[in-house]
C-alpha atoms as a PDB file:
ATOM      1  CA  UNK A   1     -13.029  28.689   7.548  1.00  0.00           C
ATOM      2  CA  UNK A   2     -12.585  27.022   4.376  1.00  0.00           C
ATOM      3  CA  UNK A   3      -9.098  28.211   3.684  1.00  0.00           C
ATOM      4  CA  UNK A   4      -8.439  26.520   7.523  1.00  0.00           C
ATOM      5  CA  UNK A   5     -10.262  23.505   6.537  1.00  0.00           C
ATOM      6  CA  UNK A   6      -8.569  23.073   2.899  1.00  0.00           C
ATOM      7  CA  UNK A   7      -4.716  23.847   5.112  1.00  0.00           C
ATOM      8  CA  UNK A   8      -6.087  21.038   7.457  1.00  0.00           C
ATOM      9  CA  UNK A   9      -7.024  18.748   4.433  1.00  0.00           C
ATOM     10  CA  UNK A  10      -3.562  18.953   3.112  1.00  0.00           C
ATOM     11  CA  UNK A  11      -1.425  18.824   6.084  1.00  0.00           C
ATOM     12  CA  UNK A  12      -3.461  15.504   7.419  1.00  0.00           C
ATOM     13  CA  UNK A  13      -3.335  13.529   3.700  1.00  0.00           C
ATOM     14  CA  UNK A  14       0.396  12.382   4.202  1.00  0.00           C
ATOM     15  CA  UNK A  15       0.194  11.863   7.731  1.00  0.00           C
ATOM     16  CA  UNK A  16      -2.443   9.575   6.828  1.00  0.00           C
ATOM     17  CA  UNK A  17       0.060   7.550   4.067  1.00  0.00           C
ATOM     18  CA  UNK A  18       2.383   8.148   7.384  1.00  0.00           C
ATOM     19  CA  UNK A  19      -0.107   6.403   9.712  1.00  0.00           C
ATOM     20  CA  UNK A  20      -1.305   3.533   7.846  1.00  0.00           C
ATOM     21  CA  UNK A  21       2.755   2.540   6.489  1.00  0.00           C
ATOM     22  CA  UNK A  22       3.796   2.869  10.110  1.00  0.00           C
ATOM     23  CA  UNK A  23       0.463   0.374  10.848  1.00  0.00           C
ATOM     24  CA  UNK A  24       1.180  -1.793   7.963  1.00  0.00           C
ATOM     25  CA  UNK A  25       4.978  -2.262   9.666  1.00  0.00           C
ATOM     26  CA  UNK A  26       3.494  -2.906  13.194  1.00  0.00           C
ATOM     27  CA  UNK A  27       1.258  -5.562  11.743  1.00  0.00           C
ATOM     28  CA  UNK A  28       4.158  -7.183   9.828  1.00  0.00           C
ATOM     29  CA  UNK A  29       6.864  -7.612  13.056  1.00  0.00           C
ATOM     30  CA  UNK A  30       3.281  -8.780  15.021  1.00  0.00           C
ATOM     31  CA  UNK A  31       3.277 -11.979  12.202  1.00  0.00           C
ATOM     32  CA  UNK A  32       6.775 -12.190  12.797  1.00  0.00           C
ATOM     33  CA  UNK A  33       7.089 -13.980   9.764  1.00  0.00           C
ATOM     34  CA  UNK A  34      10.612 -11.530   8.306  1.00  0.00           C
ATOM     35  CA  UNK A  35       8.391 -10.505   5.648  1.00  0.00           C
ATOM     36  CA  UNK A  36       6.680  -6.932   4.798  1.00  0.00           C
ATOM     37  CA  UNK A  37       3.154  -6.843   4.484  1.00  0.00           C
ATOM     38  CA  UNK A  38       2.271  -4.355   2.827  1.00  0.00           C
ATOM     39  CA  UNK A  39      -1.665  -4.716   2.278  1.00  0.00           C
ATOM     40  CA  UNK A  40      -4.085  -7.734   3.221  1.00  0.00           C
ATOM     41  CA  UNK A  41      -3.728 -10.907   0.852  1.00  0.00           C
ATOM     42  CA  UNK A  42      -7.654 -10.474  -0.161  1.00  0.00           C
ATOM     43  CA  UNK A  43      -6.787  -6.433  -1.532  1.00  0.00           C
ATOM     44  CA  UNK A  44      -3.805  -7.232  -3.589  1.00  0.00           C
ATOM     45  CA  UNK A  45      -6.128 -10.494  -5.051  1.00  0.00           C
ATOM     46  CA  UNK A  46      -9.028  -7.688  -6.124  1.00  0.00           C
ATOM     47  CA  UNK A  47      -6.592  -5.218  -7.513  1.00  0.00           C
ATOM     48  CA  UNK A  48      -4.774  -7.854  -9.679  1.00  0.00           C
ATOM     49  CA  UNK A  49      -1.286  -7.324  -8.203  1.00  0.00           C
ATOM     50  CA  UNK A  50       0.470  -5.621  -5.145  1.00  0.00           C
ATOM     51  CA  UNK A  51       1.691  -2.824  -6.429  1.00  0.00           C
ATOM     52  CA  UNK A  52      -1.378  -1.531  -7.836  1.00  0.00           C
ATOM     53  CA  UNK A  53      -3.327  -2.521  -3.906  1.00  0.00           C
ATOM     54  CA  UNK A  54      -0.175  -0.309  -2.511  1.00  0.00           C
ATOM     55  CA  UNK A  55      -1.458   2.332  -4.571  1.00  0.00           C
ATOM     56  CA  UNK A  56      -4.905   1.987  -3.682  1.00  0.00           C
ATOM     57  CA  UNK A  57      -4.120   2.195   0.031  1.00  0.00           C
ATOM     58  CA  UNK A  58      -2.091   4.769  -0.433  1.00  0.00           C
ATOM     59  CA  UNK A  59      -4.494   7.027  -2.320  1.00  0.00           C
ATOM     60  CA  UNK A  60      -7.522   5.829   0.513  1.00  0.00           C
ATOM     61  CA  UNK A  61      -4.955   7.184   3.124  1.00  0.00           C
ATOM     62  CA  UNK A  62      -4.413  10.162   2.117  1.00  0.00           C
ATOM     63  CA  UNK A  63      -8.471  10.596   1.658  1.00  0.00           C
ATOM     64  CA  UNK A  64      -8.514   9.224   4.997  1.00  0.00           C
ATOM     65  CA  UNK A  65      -6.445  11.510   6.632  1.00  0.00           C
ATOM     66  CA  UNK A  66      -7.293  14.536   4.958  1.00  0.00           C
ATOM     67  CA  UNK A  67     -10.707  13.622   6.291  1.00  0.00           C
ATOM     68  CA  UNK A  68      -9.601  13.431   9.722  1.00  0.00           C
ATOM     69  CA  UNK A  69      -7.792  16.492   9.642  1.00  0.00           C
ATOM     70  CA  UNK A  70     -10.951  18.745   7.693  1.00  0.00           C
ATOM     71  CA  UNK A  71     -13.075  16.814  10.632  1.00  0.00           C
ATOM     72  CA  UNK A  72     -10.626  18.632  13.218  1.00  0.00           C
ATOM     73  CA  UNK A  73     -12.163  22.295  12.486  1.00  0.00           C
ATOM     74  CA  UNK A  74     -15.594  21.313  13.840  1.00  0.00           C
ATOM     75  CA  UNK A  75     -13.725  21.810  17.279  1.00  0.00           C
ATOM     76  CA  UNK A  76     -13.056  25.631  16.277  1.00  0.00           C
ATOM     77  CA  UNK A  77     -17.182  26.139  16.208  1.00  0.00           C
ATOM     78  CA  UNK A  78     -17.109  28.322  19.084  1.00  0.00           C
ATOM     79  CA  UNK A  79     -20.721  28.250  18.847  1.00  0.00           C
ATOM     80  CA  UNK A  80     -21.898  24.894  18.812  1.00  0.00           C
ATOM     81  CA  UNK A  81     -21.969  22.917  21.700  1.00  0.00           C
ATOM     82  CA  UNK A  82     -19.540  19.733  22.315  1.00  0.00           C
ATOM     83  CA  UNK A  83     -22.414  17.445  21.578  1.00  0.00           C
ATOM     84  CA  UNK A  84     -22.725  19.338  18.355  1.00  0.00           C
ATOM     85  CA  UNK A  85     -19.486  19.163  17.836  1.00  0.00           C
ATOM     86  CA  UNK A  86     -18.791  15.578  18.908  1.00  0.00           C
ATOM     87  CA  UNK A  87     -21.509  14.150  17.051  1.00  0.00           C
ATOM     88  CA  UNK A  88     -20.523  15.890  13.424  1.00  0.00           C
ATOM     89  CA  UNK A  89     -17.087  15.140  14.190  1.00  0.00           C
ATOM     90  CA  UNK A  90     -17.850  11.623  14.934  1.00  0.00           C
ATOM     91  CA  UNK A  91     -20.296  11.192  11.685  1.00  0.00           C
ATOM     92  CA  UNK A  92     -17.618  12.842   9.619  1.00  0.00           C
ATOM     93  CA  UNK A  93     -14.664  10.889  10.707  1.00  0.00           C
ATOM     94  CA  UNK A  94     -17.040   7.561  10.657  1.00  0.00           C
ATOM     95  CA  UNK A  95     -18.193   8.103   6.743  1.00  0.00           C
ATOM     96  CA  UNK A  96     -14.615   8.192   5.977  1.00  0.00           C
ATOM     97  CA  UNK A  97     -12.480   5.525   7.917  1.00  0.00           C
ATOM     98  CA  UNK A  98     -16.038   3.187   7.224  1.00  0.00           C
ATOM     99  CA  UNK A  99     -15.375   2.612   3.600  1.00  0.00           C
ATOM    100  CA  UNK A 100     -12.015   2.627   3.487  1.00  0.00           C
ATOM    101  CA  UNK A 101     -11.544  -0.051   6.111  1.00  0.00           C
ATOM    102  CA  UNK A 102     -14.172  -1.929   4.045  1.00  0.00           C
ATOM    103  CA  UNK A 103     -12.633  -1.722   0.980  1.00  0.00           C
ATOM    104  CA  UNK A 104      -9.296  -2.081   2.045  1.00  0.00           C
ATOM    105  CA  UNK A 105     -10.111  -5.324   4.011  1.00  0.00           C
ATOM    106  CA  UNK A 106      -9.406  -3.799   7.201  1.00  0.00           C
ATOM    107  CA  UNK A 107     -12.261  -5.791   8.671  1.00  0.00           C
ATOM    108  CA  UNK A 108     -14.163  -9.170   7.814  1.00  0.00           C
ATOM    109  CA  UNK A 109     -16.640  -8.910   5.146  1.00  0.00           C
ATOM    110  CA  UNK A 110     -19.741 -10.081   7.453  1.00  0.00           C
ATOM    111  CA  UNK A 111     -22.013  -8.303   9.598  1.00  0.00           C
ATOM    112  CA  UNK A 112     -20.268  -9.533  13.068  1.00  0.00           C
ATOM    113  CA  UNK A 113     -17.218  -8.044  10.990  1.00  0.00           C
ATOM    114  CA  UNK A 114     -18.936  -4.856  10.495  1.00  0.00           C
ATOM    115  CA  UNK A 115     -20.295  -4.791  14.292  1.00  0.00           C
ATOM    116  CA  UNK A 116     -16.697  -5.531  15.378  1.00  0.00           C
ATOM    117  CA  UNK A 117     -15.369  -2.620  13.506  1.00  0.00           C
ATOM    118  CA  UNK A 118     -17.627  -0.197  14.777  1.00  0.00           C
ATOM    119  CA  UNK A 119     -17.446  -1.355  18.273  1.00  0.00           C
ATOM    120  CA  UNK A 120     -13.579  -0.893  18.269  1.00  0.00           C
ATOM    121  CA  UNK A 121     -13.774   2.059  16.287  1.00  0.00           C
ATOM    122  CA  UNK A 122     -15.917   3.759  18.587  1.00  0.00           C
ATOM    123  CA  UNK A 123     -14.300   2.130  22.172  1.00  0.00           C
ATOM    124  CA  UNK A 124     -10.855   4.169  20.374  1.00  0.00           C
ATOM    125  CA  UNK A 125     -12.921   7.335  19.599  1.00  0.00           C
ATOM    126  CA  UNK A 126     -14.164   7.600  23.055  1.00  0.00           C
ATOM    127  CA  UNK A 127     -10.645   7.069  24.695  1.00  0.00           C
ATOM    128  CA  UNK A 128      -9.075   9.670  22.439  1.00  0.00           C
ATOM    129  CA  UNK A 129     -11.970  11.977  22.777  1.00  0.00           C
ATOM    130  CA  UNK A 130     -11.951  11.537  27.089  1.00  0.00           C
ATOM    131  CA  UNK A 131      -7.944  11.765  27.398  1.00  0.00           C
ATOM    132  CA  UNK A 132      -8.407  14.839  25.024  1.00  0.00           C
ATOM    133  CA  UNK A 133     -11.547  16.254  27.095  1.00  0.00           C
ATOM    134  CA  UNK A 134      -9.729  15.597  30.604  1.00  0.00           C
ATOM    135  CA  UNK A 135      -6.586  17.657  29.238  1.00  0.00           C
ATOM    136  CA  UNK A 136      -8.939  20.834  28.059  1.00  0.00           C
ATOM    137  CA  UNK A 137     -10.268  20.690  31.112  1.00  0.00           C
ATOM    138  CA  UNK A 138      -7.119  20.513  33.270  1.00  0.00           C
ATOM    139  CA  UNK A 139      -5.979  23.800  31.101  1.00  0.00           C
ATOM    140  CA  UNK A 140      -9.042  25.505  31.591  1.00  0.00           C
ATOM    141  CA  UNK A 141      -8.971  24.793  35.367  1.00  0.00           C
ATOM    142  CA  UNK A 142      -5.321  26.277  35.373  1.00  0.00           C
ATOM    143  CA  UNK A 143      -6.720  29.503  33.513  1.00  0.00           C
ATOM    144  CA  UNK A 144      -9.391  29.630  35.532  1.00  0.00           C
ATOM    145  CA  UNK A 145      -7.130  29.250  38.853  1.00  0.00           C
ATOM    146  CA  UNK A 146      -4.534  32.027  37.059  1.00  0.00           C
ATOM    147  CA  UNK A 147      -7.545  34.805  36.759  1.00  0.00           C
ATOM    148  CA  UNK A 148      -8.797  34.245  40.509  1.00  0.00           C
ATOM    149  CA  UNK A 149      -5.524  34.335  42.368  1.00  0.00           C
ATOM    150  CA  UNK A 150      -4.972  37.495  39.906  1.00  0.00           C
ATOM    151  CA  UNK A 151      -7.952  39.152  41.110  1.00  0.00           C
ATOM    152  CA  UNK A 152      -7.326  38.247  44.866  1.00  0.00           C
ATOM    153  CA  UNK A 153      -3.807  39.392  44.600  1.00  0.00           C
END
């Protein structure tokens, strides 16, 4: 399991750098302003200059999504139940976007800013985690369909 989690670790760092670049380009043709942004004003202020806040939100990406990716073997816990499951999943993959998107000045220093976060942050979790729950299910109801006409038939 910790070979599978370590595999998991490295395949999801870069699509983590891929995810937040692909983000940072979304968010620069929304300000439609013909520039690149590549990180928030307020990051490249604390690090001194932008090349060294690029850096810095490249290196939290890759933590981030080799996070997200380690956090994807809890679903291979054959024995725990989905609340189990959910819930580690959820604390895992909360202790690591949390900071970053603090430190990165994803969100408004404040506590409304923090509340905000957390409400969209979880409102996105629950959407992926009920699209992802309804497809299970749909496969499971095939299987399950498969195995009874197979024993009828």
């Amino acid at each position: 399991m910790k070979k599978e989690i370590l595999v998991r670790c490295l395949l999801g760092a870069p699509i983590g750098v891929a995810l937040s670049t692909l983000i940072t380009i979304i968010i620069s043709f929304a300000l439609g302003d013909g520039n690149y942004h590549a990180v928030v004003p307020q990051l490249t202020q604390d690090c001194g200059s932008e090349i060294w806040a690029v850096t810095l939100q490249t290196v939290c990406s890759l933590l981030y999504g080799a996070a997200w990716a380690g956090a994807s073997a809890i679903w291979q816990m054959e024995r725990w139940s989905l609340l189990q499951m959910t819930g580690l999943h959820l604390l895992i993959c909360s202790a690591a976007t949390f900071p970053v998107a603090y430190f990165m000045h994803w969100m408004h220093h404040s506590v409304s800013g923090v509340l905000l976060y957390f409400g969209i942050f979880l409102a996105i979790y629950a959407i992926i985690w009920l699209i992802q729950y309804a497809a299970v299910k749909r496969k499971i109801d095939a299987i399950n369909r498969k195995m009874r006409e197979s024993a009828a038939g």
